[in-house]
N, C-alpha and C. Protein backbone atom coordinates (compact mmCIF):
# COMPACT_ATOMS: atom_id res chain seq x y z
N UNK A 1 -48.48 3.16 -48.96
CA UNK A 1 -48.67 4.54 -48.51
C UNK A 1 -49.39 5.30 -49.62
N UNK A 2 -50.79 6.36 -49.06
CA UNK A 2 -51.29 6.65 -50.44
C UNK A 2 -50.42 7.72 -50.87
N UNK A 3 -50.51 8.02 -52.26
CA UNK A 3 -49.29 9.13 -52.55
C UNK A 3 -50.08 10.69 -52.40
N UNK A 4 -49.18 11.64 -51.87
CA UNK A 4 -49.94 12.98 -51.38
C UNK A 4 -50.20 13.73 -52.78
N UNK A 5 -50.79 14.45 -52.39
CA UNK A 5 -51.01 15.41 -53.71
C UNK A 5 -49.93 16.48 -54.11
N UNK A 6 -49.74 17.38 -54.35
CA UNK A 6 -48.69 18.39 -54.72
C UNK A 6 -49.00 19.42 -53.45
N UNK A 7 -49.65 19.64 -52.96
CA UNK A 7 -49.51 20.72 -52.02
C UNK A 7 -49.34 20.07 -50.30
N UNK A 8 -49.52 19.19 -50.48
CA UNK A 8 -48.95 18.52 -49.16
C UNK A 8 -47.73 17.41 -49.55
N UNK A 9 -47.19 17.53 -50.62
CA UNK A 9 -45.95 16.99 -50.40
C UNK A 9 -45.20 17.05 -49.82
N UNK A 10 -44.85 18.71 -49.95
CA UNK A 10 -43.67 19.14 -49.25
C UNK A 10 -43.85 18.91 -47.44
N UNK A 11 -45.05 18.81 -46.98
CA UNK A 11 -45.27 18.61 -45.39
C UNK A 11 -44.81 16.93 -45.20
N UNK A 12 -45.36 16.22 -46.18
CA UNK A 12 -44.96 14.55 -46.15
C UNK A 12 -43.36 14.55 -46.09
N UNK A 13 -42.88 15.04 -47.37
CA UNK A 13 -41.16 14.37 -47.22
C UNK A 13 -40.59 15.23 -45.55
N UNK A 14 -41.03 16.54 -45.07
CA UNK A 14 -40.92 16.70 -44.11
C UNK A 14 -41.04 15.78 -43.02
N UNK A 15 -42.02 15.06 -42.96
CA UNK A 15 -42.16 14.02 -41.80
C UNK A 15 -41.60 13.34 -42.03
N UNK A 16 -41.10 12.61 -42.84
CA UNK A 16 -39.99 11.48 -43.18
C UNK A 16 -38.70 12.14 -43.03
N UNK A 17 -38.22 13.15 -43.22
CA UNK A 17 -36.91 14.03 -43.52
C UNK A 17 -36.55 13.98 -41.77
N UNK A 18 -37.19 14.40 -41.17
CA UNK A 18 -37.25 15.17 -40.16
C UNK A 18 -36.49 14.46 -38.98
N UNK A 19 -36.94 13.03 -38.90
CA UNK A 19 -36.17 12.20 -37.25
C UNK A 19 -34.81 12.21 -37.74
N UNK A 20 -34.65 11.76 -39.65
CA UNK A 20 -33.68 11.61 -40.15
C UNK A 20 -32.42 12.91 -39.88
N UNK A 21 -33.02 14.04 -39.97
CA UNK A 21 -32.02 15.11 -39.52
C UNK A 21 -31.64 15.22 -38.19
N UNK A 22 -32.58 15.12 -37.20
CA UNK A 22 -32.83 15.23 -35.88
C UNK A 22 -31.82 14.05 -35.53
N UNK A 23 -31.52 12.87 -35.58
CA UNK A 23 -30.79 11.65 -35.93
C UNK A 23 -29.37 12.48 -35.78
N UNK A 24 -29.11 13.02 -36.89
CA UNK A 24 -27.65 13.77 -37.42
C UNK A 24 -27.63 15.05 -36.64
N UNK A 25 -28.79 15.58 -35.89
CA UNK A 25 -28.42 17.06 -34.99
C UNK A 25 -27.96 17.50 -36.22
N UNK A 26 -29.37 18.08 -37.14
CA UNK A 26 -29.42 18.80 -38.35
C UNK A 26 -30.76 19.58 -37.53
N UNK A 27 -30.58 20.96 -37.90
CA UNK A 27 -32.11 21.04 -38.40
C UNK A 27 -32.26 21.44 -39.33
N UNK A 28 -33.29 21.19 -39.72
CA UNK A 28 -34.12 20.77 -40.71
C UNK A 28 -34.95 21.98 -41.32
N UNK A 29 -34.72 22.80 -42.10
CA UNK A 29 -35.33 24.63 -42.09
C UNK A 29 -36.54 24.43 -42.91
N UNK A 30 -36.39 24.12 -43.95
CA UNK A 30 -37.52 24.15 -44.94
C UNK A 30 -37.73 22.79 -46.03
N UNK A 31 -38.33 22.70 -46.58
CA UNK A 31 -38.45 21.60 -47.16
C UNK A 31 -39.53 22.14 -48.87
N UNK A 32 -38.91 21.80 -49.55
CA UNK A 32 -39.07 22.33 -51.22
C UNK A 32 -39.43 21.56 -52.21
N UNK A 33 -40.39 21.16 -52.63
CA UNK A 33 -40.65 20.74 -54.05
C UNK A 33 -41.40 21.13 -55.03
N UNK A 34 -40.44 21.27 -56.27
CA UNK A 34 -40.66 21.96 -57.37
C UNK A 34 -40.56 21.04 -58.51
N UNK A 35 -41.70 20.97 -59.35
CA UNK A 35 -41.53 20.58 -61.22
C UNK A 35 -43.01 19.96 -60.82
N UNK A 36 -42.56 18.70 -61.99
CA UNK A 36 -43.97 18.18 -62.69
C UNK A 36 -43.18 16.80 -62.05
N UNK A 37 -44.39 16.01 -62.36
CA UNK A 37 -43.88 14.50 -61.84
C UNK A 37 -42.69 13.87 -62.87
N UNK A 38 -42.00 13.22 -62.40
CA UNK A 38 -40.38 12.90 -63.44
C UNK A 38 -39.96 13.55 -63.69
N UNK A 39 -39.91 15.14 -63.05
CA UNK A 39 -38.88 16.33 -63.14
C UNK A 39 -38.61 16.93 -61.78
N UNK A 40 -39.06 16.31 -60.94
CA UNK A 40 -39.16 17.41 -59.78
C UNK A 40 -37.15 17.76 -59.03
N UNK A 41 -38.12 18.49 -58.41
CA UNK A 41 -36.31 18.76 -57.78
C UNK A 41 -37.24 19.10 -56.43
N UNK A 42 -36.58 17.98 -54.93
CA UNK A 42 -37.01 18.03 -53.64
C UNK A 42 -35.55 18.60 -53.16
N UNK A 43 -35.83 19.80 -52.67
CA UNK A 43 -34.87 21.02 -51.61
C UNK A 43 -35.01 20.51 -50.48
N UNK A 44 -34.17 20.25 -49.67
CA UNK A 44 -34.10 20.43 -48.06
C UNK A 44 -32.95 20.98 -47.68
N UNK A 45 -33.52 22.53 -47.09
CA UNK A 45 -32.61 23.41 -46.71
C UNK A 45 -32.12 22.81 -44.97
N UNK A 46 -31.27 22.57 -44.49
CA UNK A 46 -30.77 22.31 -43.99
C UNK A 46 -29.67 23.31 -42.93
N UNK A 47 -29.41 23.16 -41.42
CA UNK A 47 -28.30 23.61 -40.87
C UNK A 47 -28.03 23.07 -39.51
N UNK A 48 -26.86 23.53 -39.31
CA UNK A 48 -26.69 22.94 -37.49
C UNK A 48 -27.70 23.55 -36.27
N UNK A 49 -27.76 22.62 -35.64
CA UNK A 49 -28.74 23.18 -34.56
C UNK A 49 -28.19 24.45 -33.58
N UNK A 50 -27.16 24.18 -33.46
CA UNK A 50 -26.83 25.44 -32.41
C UNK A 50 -25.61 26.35 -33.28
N UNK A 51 -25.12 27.80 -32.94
CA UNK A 51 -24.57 29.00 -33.25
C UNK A 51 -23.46 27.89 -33.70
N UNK A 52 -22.92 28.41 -34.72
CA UNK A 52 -21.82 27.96 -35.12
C UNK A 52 -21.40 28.61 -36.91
N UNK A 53 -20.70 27.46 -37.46
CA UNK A 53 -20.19 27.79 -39.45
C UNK A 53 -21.35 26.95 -39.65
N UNK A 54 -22.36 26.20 -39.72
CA UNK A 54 -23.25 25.31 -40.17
C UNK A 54 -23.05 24.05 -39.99
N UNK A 55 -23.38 23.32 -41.23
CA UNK A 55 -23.05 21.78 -41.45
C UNK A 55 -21.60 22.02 -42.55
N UNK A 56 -21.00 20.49 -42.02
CA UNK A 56 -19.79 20.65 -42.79
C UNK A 56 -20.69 19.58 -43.90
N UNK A 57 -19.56 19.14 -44.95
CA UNK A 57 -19.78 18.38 -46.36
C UNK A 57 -20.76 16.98 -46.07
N UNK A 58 -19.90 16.17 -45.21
CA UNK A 58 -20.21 14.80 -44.82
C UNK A 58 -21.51 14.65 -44.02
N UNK A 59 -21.73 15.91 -43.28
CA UNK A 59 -23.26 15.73 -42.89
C UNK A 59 -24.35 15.95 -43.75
N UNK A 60 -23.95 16.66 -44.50
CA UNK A 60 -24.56 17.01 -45.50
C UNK A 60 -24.99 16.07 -46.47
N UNK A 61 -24.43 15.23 -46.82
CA UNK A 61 -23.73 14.37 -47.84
C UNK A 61 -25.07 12.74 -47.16
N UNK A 62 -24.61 12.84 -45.85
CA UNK A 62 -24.63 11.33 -45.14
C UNK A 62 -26.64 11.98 -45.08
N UNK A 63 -27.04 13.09 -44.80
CA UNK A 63 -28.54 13.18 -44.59
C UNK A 63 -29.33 13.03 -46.26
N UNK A 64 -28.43 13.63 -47.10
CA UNK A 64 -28.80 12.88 -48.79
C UNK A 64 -29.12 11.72 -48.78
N UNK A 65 -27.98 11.05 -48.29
CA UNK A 65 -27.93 9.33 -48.87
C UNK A 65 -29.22 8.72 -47.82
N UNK A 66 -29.83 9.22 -45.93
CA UNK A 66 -30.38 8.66 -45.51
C UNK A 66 -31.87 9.11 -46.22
N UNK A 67 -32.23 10.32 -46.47
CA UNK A 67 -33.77 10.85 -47.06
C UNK A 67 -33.52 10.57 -48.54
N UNK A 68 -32.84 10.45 -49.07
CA UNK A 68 -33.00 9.46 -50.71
C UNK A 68 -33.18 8.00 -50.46
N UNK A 69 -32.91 7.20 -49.85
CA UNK A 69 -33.17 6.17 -49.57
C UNK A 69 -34.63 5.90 -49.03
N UNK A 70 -34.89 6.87 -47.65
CA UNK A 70 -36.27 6.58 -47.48
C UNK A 70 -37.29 6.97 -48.41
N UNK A 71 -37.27 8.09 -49.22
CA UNK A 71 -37.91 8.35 -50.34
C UNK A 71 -38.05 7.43 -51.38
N UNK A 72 -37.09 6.92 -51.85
CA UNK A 72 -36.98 5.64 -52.73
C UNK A 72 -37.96 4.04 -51.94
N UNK A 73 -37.75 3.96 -50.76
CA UNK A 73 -38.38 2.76 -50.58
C UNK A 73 -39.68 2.97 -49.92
N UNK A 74 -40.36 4.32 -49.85
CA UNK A 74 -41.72 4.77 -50.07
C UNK A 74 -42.22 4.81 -51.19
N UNK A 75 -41.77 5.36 -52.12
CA UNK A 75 -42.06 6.25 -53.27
C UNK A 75 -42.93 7.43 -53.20
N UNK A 76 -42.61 7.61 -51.69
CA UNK A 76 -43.16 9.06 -51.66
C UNK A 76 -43.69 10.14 -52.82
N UNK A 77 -42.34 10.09 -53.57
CA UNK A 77 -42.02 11.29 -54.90
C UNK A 77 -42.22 10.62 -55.83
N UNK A 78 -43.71 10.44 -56.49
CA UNK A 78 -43.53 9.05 -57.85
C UNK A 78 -42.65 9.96 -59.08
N UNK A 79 -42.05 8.94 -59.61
CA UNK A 79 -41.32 8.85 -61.22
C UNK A 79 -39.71 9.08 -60.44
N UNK A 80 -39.26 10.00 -61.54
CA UNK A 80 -37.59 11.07 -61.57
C UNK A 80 -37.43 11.91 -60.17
N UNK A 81 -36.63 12.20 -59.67
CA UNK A 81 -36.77 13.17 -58.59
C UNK A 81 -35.19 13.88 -58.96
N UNK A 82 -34.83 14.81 -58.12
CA UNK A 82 -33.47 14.96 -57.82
C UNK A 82 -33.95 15.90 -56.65
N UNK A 83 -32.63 15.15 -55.34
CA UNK A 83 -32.81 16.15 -54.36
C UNK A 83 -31.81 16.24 -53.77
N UNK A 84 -31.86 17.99 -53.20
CA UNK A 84 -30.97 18.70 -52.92
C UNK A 84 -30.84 19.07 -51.64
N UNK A 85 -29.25 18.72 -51.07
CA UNK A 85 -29.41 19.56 -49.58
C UNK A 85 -28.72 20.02 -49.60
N UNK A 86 -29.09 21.45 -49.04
CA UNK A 86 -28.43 22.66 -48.77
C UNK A 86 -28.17 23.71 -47.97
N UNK A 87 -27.62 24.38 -47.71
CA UNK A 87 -27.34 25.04 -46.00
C UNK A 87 -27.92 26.53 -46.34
N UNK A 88 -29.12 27.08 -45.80
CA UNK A 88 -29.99 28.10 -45.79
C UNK A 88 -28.96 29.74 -46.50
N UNK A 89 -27.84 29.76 -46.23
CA UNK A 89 -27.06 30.94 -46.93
C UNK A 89 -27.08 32.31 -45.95
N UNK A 90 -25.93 32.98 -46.17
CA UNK A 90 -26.26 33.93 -45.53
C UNK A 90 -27.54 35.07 -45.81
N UNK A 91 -27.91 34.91 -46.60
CA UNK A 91 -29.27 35.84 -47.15
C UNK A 91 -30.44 35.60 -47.18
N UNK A 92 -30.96 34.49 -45.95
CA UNK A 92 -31.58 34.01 -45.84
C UNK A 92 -32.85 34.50 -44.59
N UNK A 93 -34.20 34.62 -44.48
CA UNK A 93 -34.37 36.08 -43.97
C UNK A 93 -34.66 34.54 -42.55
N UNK A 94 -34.30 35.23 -41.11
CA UNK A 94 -34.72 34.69 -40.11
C UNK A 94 -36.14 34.95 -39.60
N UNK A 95 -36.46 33.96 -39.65
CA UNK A 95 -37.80 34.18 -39.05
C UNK A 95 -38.23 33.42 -37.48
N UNK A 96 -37.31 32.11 -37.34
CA UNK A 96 -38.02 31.77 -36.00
C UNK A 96 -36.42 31.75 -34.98
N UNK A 97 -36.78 31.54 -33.61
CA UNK A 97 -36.24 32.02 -31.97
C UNK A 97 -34.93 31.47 -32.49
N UNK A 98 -34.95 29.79 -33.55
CA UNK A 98 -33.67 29.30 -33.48
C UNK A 98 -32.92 30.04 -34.70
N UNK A 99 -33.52 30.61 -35.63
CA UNK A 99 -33.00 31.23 -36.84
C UNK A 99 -31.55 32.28 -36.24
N UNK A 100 -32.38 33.72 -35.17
CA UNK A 100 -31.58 34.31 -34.48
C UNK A 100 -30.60 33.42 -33.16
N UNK A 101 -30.99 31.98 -32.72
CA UNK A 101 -29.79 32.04 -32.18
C UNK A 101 -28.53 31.65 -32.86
N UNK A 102 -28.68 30.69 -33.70
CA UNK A 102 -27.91 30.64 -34.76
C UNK A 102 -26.95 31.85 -35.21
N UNK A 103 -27.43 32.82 -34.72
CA UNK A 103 -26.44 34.08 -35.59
C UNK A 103 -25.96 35.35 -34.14
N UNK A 104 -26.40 34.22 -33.16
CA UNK A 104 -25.93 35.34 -31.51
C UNK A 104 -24.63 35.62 -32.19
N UNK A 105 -24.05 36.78 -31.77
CA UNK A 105 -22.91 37.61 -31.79
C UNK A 105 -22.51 38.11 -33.43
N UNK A 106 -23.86 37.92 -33.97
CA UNK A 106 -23.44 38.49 -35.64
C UNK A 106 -24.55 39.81 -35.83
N UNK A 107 -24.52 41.03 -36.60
CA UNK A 107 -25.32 42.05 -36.64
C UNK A 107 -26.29 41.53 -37.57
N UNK A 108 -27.14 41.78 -37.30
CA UNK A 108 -28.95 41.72 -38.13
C UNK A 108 -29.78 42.87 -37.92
N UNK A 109 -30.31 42.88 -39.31
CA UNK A 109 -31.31 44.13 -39.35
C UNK A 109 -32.68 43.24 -38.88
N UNK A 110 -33.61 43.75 -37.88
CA UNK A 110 -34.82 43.06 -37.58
C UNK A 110 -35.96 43.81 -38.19
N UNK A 111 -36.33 43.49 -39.42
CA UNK A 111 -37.66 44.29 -39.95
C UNK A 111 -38.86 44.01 -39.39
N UNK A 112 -39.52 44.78 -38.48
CA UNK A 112 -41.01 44.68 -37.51
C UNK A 112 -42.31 44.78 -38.63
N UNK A 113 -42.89 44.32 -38.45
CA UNK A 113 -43.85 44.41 -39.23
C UNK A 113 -44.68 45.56 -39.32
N UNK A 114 -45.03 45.86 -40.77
CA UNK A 114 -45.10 47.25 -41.34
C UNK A 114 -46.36 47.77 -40.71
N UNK A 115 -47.33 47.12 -40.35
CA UNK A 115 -48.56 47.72 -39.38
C UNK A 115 -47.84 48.79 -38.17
N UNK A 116 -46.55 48.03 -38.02
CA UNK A 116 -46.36 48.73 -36.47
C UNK A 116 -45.53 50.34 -36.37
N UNK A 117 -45.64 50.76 -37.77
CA UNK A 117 -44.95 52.17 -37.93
C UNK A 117 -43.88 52.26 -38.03
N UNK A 118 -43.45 53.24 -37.87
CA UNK A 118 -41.75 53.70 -37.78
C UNK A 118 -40.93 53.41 -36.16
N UNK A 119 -39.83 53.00 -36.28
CA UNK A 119 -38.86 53.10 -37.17
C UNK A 119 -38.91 51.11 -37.67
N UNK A 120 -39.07 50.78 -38.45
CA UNK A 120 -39.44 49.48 -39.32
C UNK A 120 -37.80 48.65 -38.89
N UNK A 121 -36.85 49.13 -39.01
CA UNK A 121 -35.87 48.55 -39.33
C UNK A 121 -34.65 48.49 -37.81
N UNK A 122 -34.63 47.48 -37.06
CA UNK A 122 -33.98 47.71 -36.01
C UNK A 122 -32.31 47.10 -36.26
N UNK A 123 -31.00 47.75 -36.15
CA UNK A 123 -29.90 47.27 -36.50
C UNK A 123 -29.11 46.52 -35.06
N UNK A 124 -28.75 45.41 -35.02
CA UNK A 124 -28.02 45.39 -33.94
C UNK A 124 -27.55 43.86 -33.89
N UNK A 125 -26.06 43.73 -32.21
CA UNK A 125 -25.93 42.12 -32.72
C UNK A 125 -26.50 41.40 -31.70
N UNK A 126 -26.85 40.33 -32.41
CA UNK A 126 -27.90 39.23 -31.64
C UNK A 126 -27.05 38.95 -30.16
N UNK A 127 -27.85 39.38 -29.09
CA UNK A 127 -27.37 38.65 -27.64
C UNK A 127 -28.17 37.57 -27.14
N UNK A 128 -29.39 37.08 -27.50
CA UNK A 128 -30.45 36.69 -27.78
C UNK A 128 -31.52 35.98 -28.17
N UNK A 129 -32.02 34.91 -27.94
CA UNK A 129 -33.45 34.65 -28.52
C UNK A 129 -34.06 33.55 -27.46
N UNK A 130 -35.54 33.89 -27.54
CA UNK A 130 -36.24 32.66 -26.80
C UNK A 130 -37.71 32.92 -27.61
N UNK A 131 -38.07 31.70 -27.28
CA UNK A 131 -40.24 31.67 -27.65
C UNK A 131 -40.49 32.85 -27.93
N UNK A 132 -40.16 33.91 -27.08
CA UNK A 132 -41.15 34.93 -27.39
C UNK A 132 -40.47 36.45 -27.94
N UNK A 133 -38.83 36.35 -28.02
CA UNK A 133 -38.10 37.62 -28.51
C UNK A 133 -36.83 37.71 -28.48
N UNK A 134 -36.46 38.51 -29.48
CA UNK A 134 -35.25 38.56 -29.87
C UNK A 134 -34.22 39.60 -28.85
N UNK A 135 -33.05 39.39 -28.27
CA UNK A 135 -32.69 40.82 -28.12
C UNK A 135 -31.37 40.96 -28.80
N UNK A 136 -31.64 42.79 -28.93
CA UNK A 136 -30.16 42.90 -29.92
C UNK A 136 -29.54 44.05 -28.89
N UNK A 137 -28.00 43.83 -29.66
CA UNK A 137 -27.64 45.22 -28.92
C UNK A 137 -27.09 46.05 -29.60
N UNK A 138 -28.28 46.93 -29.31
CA UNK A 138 -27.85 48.20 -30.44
C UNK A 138 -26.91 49.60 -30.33
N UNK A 139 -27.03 50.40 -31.09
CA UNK A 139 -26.30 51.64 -30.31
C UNK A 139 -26.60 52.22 -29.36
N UNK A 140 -27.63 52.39 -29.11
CA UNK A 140 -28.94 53.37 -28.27
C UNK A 140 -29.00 52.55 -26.85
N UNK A 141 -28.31 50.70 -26.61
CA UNK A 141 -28.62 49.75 -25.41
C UNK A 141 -28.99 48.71 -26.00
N UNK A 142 -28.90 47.73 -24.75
CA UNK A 142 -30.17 46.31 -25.58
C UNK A 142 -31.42 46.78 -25.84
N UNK A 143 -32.41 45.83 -26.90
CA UNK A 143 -33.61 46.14 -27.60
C UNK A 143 -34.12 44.92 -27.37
N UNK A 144 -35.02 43.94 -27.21
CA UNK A 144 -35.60 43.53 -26.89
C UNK A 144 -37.08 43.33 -27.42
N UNK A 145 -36.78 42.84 -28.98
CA UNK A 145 -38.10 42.69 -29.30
C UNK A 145 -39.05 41.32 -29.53
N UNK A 146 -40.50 42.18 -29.41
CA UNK A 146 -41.16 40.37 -29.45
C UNK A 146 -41.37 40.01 -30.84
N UNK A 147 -40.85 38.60 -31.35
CA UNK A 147 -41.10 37.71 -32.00
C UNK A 147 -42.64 38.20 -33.13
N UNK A 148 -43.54 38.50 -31.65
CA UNK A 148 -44.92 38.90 -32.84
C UNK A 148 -44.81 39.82 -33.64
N UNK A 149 -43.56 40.89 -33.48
CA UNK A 149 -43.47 41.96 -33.91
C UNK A 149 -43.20 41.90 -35.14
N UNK A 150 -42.10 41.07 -35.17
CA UNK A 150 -40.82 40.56 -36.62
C UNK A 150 -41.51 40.17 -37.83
N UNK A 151 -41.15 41.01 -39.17
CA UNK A 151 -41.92 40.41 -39.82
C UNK A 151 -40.36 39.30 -40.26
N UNK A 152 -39.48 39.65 -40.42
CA UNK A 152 -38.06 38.76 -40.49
C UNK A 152 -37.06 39.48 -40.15
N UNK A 153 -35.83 38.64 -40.38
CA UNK A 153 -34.65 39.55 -39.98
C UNK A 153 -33.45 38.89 -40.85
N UNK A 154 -32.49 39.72 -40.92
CA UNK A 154 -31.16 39.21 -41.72
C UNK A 154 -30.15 39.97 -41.19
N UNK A 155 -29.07 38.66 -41.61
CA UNK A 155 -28.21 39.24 -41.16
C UNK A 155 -27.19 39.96 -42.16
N UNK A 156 -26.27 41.19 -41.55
CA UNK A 156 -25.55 42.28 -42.41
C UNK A 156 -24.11 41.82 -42.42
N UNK A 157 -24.59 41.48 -44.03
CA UNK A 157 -23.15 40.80 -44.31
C UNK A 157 -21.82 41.74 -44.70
N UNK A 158 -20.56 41.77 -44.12
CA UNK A 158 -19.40 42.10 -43.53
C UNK A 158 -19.25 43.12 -44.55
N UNK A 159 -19.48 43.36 -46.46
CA UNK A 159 -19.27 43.58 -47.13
C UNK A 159 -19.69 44.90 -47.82
């Protein structure tokens, strides 16, 4: 396999990462690599596919041992590596249909993108999401916005 360069790495261990999560009914959020060659550190942010607490330990654990292994008998990542899986966090900004369903019945601020004026910041809890929009329900009723609008969204933690 020829080895990728640094800016399409992170899309490569993705394609390899990816059936492997899909396999475990992970998905698979982002995919990260950072350093120099024999230092790097490969991130794969990681979570459950549908609304729920996430991934517990052992899934977590068992998608390490299957994408270190395939990495190792590619050598995808030449030299040292260390890689990390990890569950996206609550502070993590949503950006796509599955991000918000993941968090139906929890409050999120939806920031619209700043071209589109005031009021920027929509508060409400997710009832909601498909291809093309989110809906929340806010004080004012449901809201109902499109996807093109969003520049991200997060959710408002309890605290």
């Amino acid at each position: 396999m020829a080895r990728p360069d640094d800016t399409t790495l992170p899309a490569r261990v993705r394609e390899l990462a990816l059936p492997l999560a899909e396999e475990l009914e992970v998905d698979l959020v982002d995919v990260e690599v950072k350093g120099q060659q024999g230092r790097r550190v490969v991130k794969l942010v990681a979570d459950a596919i549908g609304p729920g607490d996430g991934l517990d330990v052992d899934t977590i654990a068992m998608l390490s041992r299957k994408v270190g292994n395939v990495l190792d008998e590619t050598d995808l990542v030449p030299g040292a590596y260390t890689l990390e899986v990890t569950s996206p966090g609550a502070t993590r900004p949503l950006r796509r249909p599955r991000d918000f369903t993941r968090n139906t019945g929890r409050e999120v601020d939806v920031i619209r993108r700043e071209e589109l004026g005031d009021p920027r910041t929509l508060r409400g809890e997710v009832t909601g999401a498909d291809d093309d929009a989110v809906t929340l329900e806010t004080a004012d009723g449901p809201v109902r916005v499109p996807l093109a609008d969003i520049d991200h969204g997060k959710v408002v933690l309890p605290w």
